[in-house]
N, C-alpha and C. Protein backbone atom coordinates (compact mmCIF):
# COMPACT_ATOMS: atom_id res chain seq x y z
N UNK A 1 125.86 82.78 87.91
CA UNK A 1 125.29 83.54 86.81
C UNK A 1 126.35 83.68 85.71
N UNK A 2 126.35 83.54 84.10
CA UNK A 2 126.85 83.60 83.77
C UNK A 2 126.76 85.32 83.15
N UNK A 3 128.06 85.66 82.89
CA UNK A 3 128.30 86.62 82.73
C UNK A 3 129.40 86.82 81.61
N UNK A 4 128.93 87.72 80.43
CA UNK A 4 129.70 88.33 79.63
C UNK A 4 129.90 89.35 79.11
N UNK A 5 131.06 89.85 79.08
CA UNK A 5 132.06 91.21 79.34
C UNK A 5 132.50 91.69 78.23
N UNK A 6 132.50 92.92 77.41
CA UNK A 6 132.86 93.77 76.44
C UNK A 6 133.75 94.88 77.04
N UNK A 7 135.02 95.00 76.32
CA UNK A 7 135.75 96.07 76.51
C UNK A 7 135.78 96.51 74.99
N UNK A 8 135.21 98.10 74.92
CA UNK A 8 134.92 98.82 73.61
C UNK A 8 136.73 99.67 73.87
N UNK A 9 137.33 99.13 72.27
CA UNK A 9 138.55 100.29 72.07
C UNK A 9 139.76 99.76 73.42
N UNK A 10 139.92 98.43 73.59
CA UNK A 10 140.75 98.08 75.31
C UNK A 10 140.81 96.90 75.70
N UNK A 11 141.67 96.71 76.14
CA UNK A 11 141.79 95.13 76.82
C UNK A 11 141.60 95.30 78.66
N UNK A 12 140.55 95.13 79.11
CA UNK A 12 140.01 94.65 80.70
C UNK A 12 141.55 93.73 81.07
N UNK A 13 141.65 94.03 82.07
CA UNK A 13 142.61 93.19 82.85
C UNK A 13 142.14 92.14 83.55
N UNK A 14 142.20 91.14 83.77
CA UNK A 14 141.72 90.49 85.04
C UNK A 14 140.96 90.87 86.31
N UNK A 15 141.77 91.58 86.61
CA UNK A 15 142.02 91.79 88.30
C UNK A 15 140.20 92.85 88.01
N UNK A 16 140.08 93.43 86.78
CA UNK A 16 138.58 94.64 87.16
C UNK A 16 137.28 93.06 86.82
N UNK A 17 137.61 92.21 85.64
CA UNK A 17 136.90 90.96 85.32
C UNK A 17 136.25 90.31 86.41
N UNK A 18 137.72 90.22 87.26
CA UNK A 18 137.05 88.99 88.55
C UNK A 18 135.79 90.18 89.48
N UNK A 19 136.48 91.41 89.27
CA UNK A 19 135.50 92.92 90.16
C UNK A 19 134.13 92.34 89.84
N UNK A 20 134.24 92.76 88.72
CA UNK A 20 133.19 92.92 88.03
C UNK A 20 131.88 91.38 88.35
N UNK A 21 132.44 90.10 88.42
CA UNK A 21 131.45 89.25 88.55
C UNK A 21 131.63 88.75 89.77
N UNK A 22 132.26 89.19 90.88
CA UNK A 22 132.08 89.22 92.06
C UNK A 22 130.90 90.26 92.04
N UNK A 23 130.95 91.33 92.15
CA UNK A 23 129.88 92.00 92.53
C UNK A 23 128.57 91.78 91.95
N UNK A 24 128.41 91.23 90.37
CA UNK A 24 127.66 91.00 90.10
C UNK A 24 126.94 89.07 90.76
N UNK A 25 127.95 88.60 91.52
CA UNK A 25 126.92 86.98 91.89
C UNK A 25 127.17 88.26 93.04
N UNK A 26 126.86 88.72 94.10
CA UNK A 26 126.14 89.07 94.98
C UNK A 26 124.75 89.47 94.20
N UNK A 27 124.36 89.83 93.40
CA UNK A 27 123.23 89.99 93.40
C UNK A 27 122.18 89.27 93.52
N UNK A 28 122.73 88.08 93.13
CA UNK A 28 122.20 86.80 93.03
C UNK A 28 121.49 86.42 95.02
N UNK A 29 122.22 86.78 95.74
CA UNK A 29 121.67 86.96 96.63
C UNK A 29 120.32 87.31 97.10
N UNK A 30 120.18 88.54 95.96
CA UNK A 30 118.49 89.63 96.46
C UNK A 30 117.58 88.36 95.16
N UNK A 31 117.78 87.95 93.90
CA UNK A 31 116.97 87.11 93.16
C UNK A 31 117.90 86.41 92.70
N UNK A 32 117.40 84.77 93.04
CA UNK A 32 118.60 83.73 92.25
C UNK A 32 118.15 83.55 90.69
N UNK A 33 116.82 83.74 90.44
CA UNK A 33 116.42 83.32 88.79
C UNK A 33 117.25 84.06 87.94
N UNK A 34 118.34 85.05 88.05
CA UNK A 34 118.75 85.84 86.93
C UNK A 34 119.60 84.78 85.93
N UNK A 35 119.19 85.15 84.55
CA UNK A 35 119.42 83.77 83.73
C UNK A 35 120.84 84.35 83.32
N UNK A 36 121.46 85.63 82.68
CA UNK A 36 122.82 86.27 82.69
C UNK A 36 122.83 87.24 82.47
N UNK A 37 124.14 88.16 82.63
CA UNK A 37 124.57 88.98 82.47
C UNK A 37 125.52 89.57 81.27
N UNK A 38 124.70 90.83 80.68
CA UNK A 38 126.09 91.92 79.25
C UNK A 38 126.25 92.60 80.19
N UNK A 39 128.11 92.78 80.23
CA UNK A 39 128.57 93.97 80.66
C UNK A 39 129.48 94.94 79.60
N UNK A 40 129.15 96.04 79.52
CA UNK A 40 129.55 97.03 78.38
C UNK A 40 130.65 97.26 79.27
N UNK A 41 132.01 97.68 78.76
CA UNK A 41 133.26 98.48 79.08
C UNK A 41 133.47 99.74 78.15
N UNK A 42 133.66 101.08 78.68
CA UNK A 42 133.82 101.68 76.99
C UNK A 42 134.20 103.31 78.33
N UNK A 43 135.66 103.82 77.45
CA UNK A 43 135.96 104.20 77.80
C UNK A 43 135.72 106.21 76.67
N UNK A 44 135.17 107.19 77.38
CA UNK A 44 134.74 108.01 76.50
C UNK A 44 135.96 108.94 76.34
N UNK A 45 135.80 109.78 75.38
CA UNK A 45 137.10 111.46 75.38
C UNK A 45 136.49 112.50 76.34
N UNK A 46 135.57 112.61 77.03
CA UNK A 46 135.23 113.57 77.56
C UNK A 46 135.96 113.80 79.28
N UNK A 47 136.34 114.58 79.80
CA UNK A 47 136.22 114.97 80.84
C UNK A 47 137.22 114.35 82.12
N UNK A 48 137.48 114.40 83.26
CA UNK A 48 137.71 113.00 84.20
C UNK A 48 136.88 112.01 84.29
N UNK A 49 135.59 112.11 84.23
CA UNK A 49 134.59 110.88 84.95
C UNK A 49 134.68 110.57 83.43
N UNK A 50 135.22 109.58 82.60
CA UNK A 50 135.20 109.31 81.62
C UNK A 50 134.92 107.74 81.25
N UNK A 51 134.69 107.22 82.37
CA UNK A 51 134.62 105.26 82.22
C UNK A 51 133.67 105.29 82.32
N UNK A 52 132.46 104.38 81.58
CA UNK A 52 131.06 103.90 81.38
C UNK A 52 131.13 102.71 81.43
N UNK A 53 130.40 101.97 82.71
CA UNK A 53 129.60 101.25 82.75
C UNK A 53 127.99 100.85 82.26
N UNK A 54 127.85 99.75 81.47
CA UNK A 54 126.24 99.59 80.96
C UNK A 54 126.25 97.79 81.54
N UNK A 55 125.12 97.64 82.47
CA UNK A 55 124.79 96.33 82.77
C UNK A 55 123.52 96.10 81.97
N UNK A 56 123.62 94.95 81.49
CA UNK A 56 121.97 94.48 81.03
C UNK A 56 121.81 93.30 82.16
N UNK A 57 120.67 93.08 82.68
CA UNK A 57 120.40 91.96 83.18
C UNK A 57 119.11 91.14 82.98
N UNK A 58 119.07 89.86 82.26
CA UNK A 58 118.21 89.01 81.88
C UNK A 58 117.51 87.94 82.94
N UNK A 59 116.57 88.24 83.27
CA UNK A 59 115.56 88.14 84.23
C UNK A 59 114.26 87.32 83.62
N UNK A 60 113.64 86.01 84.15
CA UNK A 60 112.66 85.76 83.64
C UNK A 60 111.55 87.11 83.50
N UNK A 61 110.98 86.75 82.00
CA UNK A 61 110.22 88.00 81.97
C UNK A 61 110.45 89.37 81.82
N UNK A 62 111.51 89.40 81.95
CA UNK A 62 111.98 91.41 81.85
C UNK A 62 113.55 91.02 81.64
N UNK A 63 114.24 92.83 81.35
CA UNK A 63 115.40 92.55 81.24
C UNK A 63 115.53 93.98 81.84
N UNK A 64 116.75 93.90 82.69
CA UNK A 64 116.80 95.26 84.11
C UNK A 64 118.19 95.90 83.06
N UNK A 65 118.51 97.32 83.62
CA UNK A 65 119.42 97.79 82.14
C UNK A 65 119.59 98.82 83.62
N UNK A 66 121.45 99.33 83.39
CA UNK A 66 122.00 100.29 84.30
C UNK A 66 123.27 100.78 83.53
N UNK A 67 123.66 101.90 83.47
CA UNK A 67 124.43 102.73 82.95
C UNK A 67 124.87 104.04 84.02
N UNK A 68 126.18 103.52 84.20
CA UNK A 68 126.27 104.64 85.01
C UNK A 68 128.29 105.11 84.33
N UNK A 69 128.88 106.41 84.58
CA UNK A 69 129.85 106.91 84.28
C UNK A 69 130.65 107.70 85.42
N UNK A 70 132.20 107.42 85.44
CA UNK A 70 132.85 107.91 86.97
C UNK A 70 133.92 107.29 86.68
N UNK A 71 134.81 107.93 87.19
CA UNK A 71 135.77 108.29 87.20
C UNK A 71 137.39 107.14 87.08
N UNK A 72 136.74 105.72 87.27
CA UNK A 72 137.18 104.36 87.54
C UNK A 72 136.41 103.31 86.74
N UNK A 73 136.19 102.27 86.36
CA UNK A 73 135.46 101.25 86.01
C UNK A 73 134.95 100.55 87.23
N UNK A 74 135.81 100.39 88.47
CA UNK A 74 135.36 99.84 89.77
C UNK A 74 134.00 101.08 90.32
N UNK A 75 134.26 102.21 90.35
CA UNK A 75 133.19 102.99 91.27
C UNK A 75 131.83 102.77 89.97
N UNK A 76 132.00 103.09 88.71
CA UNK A 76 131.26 103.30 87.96
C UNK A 76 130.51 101.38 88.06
N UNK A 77 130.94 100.47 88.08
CA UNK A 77 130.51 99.15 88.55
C UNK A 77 129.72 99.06 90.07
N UNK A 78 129.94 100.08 90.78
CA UNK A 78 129.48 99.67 92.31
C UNK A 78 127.96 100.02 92.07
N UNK A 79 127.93 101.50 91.28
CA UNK A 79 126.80 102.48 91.14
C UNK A 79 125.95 101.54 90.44
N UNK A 80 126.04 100.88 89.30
CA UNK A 80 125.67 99.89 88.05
C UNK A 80 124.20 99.16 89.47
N UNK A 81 125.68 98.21 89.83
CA UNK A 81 125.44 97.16 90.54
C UNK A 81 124.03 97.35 91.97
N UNK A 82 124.41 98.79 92.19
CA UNK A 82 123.42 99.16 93.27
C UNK A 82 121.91 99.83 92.38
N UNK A 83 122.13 100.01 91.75
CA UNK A 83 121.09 100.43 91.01
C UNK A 83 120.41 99.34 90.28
N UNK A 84 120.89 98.12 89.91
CA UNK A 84 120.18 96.62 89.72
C UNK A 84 119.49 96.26 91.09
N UNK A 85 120.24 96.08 91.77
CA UNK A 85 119.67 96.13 92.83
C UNK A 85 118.55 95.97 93.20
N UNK A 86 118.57 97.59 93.54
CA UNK A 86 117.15 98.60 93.50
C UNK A 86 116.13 97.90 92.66
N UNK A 87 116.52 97.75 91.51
CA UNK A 87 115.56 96.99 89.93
C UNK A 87 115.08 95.73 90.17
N UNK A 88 115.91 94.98 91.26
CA UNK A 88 115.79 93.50 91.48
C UNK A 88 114.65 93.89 92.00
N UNK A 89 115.17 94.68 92.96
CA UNK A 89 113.82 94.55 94.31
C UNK A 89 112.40 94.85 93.93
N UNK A 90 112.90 95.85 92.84
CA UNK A 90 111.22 96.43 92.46
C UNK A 90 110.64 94.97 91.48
N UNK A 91 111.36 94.43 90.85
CA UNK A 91 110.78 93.49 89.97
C UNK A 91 110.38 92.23 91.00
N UNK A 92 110.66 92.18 92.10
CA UNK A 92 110.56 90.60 92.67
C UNK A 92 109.06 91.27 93.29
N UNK A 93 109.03 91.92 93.86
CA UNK A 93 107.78 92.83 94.42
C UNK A 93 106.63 92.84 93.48
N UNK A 94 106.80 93.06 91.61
CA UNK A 94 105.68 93.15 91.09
C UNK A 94 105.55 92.04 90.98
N UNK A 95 106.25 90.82 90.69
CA UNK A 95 106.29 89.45 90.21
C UNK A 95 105.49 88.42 91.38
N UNK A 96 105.96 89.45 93.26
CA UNK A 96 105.18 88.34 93.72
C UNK A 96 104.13 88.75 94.05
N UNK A 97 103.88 90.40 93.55
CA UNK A 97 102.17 90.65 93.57
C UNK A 97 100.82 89.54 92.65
N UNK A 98 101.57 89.51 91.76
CA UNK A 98 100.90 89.13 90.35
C UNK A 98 100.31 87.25 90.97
């Protein structure tokens, strides 16, 4: 899957990059059609849990969207990632109702 990565206000290191699309080709596992992946980086002023994650994912037919915020870019990526997921599953379910 191809996948491309935005760091808002920052330079991503490697080492969270390779994180980041490792976890995202497992998904590829639950549906292989996903055509690619935006990943938002953006780090806020508020609080400790201050790293935001935003996945878009482009899907024949639909496009699955996750936003989640915590405390790391890795935990805030796991949450993202499990919550596509979830989205995969519900979309492969209406797709092979139809």
């Amino acid at each position: 899957m191809k996948v491309q990565i935005q760091s808002v206000h920052f330079d991503a290191d490697q080492k969270l990059i390779d994180f980041i699309q490792k976890k995202l080709d497992k998904l590829d596992t639950f549906y292989d059609r996903t055509i690619d992946a935006e990943v938002i980086l953006r780090v806020n002023n508020e609080g400790i849990e201050n790293k935001t994650v935003e996945i878009k994912l482009n899907v024949p037919g639909d496009q699955l969207f996750a936003e989640k915020t915590n405390g790391s870019f890795e935990a805030a990526t796991d949450h993202c990632t499990e919550a596509l997921r979830r989205q995969i599953k519900k979309h492969k379910e209406k797709s092979l109702a139809h």
